[in-house]
N, C-alpha and C. Protein backbone atom coordinates (compact mmCIF):
# COMPACT_ATOMS: atom_id res chain seq x y z
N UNK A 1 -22.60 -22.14 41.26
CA UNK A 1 -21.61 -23.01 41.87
C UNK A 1 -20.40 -22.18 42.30
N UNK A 2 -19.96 -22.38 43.50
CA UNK A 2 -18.88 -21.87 43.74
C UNK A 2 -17.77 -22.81 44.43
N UNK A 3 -16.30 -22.60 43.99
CA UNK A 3 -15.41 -23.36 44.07
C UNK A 3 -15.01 -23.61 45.95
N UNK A 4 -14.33 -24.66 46.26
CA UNK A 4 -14.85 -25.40 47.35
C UNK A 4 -16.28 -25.73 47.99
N UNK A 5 -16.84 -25.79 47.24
CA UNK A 5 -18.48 -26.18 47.44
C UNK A 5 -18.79 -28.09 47.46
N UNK A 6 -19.22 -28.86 48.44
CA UNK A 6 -19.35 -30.25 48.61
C UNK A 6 -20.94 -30.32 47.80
N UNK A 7 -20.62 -31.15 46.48
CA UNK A 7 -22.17 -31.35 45.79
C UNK A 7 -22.10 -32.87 45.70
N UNK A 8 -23.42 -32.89 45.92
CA UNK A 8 -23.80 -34.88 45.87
C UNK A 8 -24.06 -35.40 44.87
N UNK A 9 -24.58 -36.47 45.30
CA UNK A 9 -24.64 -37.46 43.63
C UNK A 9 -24.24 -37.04 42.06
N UNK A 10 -22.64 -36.72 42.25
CA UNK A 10 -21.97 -36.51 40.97
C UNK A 10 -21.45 -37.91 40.58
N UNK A 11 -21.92 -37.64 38.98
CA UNK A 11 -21.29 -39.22 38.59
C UNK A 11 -19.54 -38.90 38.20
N UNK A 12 -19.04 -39.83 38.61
CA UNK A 12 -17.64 -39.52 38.39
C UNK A 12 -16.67 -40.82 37.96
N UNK A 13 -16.28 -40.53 37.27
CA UNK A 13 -15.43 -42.11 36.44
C UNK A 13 -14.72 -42.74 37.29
N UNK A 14 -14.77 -43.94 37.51
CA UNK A 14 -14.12 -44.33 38.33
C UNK A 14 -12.92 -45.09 37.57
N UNK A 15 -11.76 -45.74 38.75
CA UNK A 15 -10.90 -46.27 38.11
C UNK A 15 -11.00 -47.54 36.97
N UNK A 16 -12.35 -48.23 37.41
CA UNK A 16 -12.39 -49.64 36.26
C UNK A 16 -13.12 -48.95 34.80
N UNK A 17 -13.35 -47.88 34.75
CA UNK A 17 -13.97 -47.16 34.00
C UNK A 17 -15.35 -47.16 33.44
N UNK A 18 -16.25 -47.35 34.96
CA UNK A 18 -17.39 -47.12 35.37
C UNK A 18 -17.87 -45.67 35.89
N UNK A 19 -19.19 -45.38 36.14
CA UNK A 19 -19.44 -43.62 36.81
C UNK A 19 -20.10 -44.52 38.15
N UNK A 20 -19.75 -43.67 39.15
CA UNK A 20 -20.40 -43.29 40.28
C UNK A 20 -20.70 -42.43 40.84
N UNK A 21 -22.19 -42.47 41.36
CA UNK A 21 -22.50 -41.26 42.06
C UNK A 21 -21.29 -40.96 43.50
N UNK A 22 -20.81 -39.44 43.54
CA UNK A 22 -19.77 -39.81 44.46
C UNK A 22 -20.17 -38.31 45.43
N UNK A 23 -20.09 -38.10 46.37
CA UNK A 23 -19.18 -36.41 46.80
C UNK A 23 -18.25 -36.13 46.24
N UNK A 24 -18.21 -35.00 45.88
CA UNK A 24 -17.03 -33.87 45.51
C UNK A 24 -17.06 -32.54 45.99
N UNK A 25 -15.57 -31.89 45.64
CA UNK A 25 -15.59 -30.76 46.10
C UNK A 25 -15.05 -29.96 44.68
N UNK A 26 -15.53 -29.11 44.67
CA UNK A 26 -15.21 -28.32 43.04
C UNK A 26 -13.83 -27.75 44.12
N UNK A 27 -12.86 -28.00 42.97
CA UNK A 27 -11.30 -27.34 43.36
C UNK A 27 -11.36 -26.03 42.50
N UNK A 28 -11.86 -25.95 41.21
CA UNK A 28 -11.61 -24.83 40.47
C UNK A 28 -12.66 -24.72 39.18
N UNK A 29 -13.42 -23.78 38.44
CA UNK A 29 -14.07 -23.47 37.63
C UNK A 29 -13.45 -23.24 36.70
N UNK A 30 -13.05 -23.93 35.75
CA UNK A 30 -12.35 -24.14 34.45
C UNK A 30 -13.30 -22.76 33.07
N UNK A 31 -11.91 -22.60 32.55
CA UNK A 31 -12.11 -21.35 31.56
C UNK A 31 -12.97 -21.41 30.72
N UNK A 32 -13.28 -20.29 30.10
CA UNK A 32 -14.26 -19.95 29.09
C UNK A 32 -15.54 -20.93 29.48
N UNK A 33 -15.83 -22.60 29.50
CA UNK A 33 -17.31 -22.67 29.49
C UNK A 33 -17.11 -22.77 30.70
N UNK A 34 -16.95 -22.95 32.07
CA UNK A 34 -17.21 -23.08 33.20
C UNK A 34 -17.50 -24.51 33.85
N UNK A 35 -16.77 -25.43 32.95
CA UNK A 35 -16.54 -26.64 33.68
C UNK A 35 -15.81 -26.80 34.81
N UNK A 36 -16.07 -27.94 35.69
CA UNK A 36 -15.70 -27.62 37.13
C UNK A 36 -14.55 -28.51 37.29
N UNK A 37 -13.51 -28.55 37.47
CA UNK A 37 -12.97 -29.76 37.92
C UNK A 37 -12.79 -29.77 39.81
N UNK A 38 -13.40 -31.29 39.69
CA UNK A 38 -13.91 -32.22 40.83
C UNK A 38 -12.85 -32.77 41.60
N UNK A 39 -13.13 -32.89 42.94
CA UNK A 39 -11.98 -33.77 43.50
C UNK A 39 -12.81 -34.67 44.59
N UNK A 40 -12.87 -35.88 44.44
CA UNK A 40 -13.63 -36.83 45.05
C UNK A 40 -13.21 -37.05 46.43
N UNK A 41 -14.61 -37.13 47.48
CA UNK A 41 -14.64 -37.41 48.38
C UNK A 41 -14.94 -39.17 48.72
N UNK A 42 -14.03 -39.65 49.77
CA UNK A 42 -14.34 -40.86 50.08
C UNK A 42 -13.79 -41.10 51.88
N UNK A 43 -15.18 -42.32 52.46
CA UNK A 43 -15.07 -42.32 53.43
C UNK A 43 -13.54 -43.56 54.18
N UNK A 44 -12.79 -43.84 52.68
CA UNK A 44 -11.68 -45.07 53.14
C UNK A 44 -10.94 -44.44 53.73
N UNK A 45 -10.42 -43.99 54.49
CA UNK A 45 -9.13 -43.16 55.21
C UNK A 45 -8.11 -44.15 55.06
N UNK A 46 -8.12 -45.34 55.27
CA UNK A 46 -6.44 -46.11 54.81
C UNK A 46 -6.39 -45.74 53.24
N UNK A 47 -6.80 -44.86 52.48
CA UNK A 47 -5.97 -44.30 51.05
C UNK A 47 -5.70 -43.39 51.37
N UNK A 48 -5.39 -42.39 52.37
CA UNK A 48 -5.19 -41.24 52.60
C UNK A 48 -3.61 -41.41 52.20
N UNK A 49 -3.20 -40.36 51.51
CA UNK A 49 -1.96 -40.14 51.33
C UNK A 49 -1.20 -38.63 51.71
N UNK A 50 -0.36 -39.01 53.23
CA UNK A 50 -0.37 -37.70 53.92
C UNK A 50 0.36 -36.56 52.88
N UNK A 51 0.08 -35.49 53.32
CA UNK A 51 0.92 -34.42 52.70
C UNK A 51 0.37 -34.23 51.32
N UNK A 52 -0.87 -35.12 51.08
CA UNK A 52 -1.60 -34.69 49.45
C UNK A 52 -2.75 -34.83 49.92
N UNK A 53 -3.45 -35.52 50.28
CA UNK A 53 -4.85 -35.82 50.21
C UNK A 53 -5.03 -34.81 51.72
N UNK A 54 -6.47 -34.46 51.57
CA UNK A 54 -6.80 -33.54 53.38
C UNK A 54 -8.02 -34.67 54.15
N UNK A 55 -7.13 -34.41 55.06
CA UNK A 55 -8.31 -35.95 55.68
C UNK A 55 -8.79 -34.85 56.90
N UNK A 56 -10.70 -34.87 56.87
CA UNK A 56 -11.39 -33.87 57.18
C UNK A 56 -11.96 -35.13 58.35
N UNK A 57 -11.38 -34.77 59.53
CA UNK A 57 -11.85 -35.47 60.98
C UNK A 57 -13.44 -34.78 61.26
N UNK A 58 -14.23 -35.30 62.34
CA UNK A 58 -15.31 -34.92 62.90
C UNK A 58 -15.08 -34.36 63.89
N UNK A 59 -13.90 -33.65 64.10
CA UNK A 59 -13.35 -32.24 65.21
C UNK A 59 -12.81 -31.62 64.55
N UNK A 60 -12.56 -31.72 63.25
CA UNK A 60 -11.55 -30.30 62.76
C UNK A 60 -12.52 -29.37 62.53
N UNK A 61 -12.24 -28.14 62.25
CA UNK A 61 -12.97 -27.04 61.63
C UNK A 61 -13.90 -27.14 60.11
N UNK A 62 -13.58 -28.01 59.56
CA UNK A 62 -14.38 -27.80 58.34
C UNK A 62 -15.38 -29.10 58.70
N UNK A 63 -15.33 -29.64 59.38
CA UNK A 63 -16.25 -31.33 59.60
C UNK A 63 -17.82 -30.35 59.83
N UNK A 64 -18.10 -29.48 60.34
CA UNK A 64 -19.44 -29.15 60.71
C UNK A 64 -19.51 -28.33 59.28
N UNK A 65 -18.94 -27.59 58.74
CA UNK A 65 -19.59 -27.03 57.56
C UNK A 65 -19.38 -27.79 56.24
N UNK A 66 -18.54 -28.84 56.49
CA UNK A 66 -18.66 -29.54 54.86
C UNK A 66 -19.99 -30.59 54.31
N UNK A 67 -20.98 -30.87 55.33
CA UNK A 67 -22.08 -31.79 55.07
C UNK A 67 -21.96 -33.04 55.46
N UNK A 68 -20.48 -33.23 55.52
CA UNK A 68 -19.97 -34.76 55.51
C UNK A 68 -20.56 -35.49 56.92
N UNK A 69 -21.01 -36.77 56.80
CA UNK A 69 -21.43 -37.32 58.43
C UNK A 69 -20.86 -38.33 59.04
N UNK A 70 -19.58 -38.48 58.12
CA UNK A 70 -18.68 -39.39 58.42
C UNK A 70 -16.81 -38.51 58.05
N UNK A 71 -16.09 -38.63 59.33
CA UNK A 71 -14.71 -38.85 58.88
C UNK A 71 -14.66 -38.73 57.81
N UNK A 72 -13.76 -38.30 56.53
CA UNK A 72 -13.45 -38.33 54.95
C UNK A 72 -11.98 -38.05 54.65
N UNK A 73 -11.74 -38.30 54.16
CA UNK A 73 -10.82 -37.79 53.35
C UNK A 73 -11.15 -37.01 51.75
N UNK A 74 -10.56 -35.93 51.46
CA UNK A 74 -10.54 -35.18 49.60
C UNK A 74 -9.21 -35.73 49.27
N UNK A 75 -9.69 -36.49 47.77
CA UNK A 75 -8.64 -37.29 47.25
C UNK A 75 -8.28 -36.55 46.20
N UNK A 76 -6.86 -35.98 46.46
CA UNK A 76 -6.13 -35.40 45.35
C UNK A 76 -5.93 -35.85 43.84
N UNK A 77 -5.71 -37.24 43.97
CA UNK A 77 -5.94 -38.30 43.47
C UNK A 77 -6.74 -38.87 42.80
N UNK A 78 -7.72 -38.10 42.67
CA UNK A 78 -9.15 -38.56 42.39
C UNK A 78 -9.77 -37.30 41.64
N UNK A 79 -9.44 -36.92 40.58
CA UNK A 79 -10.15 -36.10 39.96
C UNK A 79 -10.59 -35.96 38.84
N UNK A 80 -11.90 -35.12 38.43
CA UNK A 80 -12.80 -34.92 37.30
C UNK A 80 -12.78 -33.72 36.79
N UNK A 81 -13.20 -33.64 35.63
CA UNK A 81 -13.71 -32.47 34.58
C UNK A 81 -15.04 -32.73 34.40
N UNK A 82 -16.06 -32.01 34.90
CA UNK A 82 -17.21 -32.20 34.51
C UNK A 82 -18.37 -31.07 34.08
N UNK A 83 -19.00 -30.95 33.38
CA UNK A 83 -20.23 -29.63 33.27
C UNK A 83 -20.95 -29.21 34.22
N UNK A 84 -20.97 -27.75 34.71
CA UNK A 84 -21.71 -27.92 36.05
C UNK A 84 -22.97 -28.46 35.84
N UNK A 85 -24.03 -28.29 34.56
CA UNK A 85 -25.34 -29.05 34.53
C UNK A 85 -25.35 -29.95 35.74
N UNK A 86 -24.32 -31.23 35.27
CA UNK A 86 -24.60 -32.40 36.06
C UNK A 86 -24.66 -32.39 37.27
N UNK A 87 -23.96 -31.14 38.05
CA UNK A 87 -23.72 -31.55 39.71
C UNK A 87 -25.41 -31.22 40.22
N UNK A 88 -26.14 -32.04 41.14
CA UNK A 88 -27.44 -32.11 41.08
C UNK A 88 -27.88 -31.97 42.72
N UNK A 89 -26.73 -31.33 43.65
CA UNK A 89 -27.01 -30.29 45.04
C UNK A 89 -25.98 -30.24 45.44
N UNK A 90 -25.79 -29.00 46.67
CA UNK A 90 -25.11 -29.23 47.21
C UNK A 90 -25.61 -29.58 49.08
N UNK A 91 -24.36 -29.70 49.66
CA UNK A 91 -24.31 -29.99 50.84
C UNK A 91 -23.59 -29.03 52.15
N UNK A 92 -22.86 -28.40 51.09
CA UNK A 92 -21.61 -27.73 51.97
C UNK A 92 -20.53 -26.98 51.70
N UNK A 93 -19.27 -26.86 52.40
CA UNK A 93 -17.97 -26.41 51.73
C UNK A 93 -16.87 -26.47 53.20
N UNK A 94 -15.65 -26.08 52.34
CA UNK A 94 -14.71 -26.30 53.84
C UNK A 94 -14.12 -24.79 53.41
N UNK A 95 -13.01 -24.60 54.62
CA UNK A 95 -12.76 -23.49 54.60
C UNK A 95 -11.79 -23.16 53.15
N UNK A 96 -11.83 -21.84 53.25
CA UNK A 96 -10.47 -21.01 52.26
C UNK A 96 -9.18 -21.60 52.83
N UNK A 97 -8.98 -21.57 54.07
CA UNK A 97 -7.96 -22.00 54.32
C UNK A 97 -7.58 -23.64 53.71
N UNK A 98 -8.13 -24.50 54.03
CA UNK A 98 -8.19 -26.00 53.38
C UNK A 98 -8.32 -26.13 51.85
N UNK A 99 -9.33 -24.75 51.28
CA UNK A 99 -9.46 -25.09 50.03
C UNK A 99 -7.78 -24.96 49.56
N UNK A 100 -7.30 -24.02 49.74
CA UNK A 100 -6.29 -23.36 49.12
C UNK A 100 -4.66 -24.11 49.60
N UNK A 101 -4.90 -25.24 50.68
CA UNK A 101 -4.04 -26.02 50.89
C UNK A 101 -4.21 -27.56 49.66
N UNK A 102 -5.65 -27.22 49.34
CA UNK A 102 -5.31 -28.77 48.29
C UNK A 102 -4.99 -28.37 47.09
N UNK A 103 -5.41 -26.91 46.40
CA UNK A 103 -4.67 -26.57 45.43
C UNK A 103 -3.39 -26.11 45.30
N UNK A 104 -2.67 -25.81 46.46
CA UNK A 104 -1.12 -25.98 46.56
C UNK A 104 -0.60 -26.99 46.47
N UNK A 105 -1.12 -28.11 47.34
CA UNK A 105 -0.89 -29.54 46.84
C UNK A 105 -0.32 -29.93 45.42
N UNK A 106 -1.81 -29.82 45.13
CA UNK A 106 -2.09 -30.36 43.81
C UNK A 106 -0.69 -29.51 42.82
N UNK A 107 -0.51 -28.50 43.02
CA UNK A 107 -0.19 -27.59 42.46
C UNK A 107 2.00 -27.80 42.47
N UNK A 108 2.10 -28.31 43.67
CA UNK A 108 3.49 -28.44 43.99
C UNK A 108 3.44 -30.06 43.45
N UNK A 109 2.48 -30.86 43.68
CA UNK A 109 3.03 -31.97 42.68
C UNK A 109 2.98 -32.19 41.36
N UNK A 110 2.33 -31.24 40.49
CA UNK A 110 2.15 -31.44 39.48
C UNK A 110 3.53 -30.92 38.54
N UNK A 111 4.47 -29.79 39.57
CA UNK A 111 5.39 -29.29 39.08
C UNK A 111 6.73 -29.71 39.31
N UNK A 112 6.49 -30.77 40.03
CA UNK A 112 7.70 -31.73 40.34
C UNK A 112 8.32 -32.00 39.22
C-alpha cells in the first residue's frame, strides 16, 4: 500500500455508527504497525467544504488517474484508522501535488 492510493470497498464507520463499504484515499501510514489512516471519498459535492475538502472534477488532473467515474470530492472530514489487511483493491491515486495539499489542510486545521 502506498499513501495517496484510491482502494475500494473499505468498510468505514460511519456517522450513525454503522460501517460502509466506501472509497478512500490512504493520507498516511501510521507508525510502528502500519495502520493506514483513511480519508473518505464521496460523490455529494454540496458537503464540500472549500479550502478543506479537494473536490476532484472530471477535467482536473487527478480525475483520469484516481479511478473515480464520477465528480468527488476527499472529505477531510471524514476519516479512519484502519489495518491495511482490510483494504481489499485498489483503483488508483491522485497526484503528490493534491496529496500533499490535503495533508496541509488537515494539518493547518488541526493546529488552529
Amino acid at each position: 500500500m502506498k499513501e495517496g492510493e484510491r482502494n475500494v470497498l473499505v468498510n468505514i464507520l460511519t456517522s450513525d455508527g454503522t460501517y460502509k463499504k466506501r472509497p478512500a484515499f490512504i493520507l498516511k501510514i501510521m507508525p510502528k504497525y502500519g495502520d493506514l489512516l483513511l480519508c473518505g471519498i464521496s460523490t455529494q459535492i454540496h458537503q464540500l467544504i472549500p479550502n478543506f475538502d479537494l473536490l476532484i472534477e472530471e477535467n482536473s488532473i487527478d480525475f483520469s488517474t484516481s479511478g473515480l467515474i464520477k465528480e468527488s470530492i476527499v472529505r477531510l472530514g471524514y476519516l479512519s484508522v484502519i489495518p491495511s489487511h482490510y483494504i481489499e483493491g485498489k483503483l488508483g491515486f491522485i497526484s503528490k501535488k493534491s496529496h500533499k495539499l490535503l495533508l496541509d489542510r488537515l494539518c493547518a486545521y488541526l493546529i488552529k
